[in-house]
C-alpha atoms as a PDB file:
ATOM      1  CA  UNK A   1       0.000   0.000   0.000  1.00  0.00           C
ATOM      2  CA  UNK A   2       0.960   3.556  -1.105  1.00  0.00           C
ATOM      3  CA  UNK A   3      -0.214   6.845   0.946  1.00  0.00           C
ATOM      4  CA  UNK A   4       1.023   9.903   0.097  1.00  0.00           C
ATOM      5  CA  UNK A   5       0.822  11.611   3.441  1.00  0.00           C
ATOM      6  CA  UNK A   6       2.002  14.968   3.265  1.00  0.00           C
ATOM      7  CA  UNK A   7       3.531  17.336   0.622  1.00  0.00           C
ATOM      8  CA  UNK A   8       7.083  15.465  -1.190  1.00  0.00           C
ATOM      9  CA  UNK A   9       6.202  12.147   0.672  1.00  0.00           C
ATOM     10  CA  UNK A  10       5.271   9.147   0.707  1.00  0.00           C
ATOM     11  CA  UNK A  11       5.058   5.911   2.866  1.00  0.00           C
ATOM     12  CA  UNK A  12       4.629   2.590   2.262  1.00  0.00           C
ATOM     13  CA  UNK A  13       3.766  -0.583   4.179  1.00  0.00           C
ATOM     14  CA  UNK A  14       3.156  -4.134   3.438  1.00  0.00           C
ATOM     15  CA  UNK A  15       2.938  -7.174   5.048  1.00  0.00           C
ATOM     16  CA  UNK A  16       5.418  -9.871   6.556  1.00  0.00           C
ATOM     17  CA  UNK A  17       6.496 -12.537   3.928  1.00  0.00           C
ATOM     18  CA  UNK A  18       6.961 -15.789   5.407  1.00  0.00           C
ATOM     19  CA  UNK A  19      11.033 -16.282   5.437  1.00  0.00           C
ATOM     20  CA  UNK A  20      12.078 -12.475   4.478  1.00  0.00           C
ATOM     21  CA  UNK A  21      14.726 -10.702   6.517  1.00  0.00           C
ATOM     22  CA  UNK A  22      15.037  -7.572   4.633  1.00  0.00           C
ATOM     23  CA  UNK A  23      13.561  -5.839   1.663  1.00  0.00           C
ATOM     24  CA  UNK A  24      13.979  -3.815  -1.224  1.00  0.00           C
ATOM     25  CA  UNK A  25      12.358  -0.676  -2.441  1.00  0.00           C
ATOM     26  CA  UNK A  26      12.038   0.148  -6.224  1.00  0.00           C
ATOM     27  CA  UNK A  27      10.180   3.319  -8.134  1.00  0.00           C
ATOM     28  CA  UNK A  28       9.712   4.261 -11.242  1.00  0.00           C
ATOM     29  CA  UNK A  29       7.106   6.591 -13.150  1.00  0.00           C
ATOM     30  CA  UNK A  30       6.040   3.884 -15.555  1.00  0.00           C
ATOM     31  CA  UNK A  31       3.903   1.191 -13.936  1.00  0.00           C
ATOM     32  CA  UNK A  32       6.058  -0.697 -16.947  1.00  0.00           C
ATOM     33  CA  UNK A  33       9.834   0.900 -15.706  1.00  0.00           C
ATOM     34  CA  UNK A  34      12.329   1.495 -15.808  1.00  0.00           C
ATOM     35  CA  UNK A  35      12.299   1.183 -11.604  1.00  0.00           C
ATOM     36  CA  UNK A  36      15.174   2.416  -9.825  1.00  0.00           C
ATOM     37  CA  UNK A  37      16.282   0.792  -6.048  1.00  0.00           C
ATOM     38  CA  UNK A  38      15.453   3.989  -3.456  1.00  0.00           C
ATOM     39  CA  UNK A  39      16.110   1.515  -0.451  1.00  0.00           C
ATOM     40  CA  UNK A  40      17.693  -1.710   0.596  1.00  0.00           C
ATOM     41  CA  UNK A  41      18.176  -3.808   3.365  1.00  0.00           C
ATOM     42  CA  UNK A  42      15.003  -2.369   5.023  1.00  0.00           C
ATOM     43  CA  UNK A  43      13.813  -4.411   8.318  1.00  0.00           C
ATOM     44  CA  UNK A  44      10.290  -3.237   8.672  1.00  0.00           C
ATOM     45  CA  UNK A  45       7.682  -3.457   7.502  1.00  0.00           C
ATOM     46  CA  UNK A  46       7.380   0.316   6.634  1.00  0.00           C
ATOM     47  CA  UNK A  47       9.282   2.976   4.653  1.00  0.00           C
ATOM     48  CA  UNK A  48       8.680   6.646   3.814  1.00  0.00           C
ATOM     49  CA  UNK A  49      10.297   7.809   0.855  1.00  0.00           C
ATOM     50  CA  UNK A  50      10.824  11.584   1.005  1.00  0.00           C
ATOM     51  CA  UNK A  51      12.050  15.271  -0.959  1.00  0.00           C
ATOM     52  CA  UNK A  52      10.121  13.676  -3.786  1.00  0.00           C
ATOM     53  CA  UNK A  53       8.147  16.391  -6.524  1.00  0.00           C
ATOM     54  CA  UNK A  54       4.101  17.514  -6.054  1.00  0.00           C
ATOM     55  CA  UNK A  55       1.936  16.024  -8.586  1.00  0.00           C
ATOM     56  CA  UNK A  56       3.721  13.265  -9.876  1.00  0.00           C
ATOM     57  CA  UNK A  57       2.303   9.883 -10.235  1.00  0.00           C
ATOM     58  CA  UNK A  58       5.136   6.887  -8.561  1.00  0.00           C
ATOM     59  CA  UNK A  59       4.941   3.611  -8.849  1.00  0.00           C
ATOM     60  CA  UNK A  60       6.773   1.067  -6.028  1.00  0.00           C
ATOM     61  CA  UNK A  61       7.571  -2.571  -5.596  1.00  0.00           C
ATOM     62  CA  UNK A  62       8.558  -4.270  -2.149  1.00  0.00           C
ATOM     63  CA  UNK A  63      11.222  -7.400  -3.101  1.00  0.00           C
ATOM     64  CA  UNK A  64      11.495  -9.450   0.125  1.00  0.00           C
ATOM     65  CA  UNK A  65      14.979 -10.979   0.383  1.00  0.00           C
ATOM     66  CA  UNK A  66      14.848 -14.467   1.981  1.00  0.00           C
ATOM     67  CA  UNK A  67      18.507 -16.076   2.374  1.00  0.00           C
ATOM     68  CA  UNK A  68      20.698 -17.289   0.607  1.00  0.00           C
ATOM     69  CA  UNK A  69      19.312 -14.194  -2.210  1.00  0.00           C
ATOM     70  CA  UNK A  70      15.714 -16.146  -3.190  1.00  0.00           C
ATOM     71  CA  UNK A  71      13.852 -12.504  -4.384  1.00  0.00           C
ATOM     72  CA  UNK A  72       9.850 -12.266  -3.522  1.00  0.00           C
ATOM     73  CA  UNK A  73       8.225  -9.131  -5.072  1.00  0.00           C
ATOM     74  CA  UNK A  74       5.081  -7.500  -4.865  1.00  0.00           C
ATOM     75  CA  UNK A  75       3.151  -6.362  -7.594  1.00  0.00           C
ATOM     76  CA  UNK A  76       3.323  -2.101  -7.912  1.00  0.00           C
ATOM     77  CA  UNK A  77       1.596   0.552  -5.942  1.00  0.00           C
ATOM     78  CA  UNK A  78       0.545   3.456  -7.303  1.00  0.00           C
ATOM     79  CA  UNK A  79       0.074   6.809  -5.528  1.00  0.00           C
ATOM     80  CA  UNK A  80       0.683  10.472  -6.433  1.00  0.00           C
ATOM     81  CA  UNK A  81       2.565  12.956  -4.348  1.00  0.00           C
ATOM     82  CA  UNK A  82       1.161  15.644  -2.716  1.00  0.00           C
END
C-alpha cells in the first residue's frame, strides 16, 4: 500500500512474507519501468520515501529478500505525491 501523506512524501507498508529478513524498495514513473532501487536492506515493515516532486504519479515494488538471495516481489503501488 501507497499513501502519500504529506507534501514530497510518501510511505509505504506491506505485510510480513513468510522467510524475508530484509527488503527492497524500487520506483519508477512507468507502472512498466524502468524502476530504480530507493532503499535496501530495510527491516520493517514500513518505509517513507521523502524530498520527492508535487503532482507526480510513482509507482513502487517491495522485493522481500529471503537467504541465501531467493527474491519475492510485490506487484506495484501506485500513488501520487502531494
Amino acid at each position: 500500500k501507497a499513501v502519500s501523506n504529506s507534501r514530497g512524501s510518501v510511505t509505504l507498508t506491506w505485510t510480513q512474507q513468510s522467510g524475508v529478513t530484509s527488503y527492497t524498495i524500487r520506483r519508477a514513473t512507468s507502472p512498466n519501468g524502468p524502476y530504480t532501487t530507493v532503499a535496501t536492506g530495510v527491516k520493517g515493515l514500513q518505509f517513507t520515501n521523502k524530498m520527492l516532486k508535487s503532482g507526480v504519479k510513482l509507482y513502487y515494488t517491495v522485493s522481500g529478500i529471503r537467504p541465501p538471495g531467493e527474491v519475492v516481489s510485490s506487484n506495484a503501488a501506485v500513488v501520487t505525491t502531494r
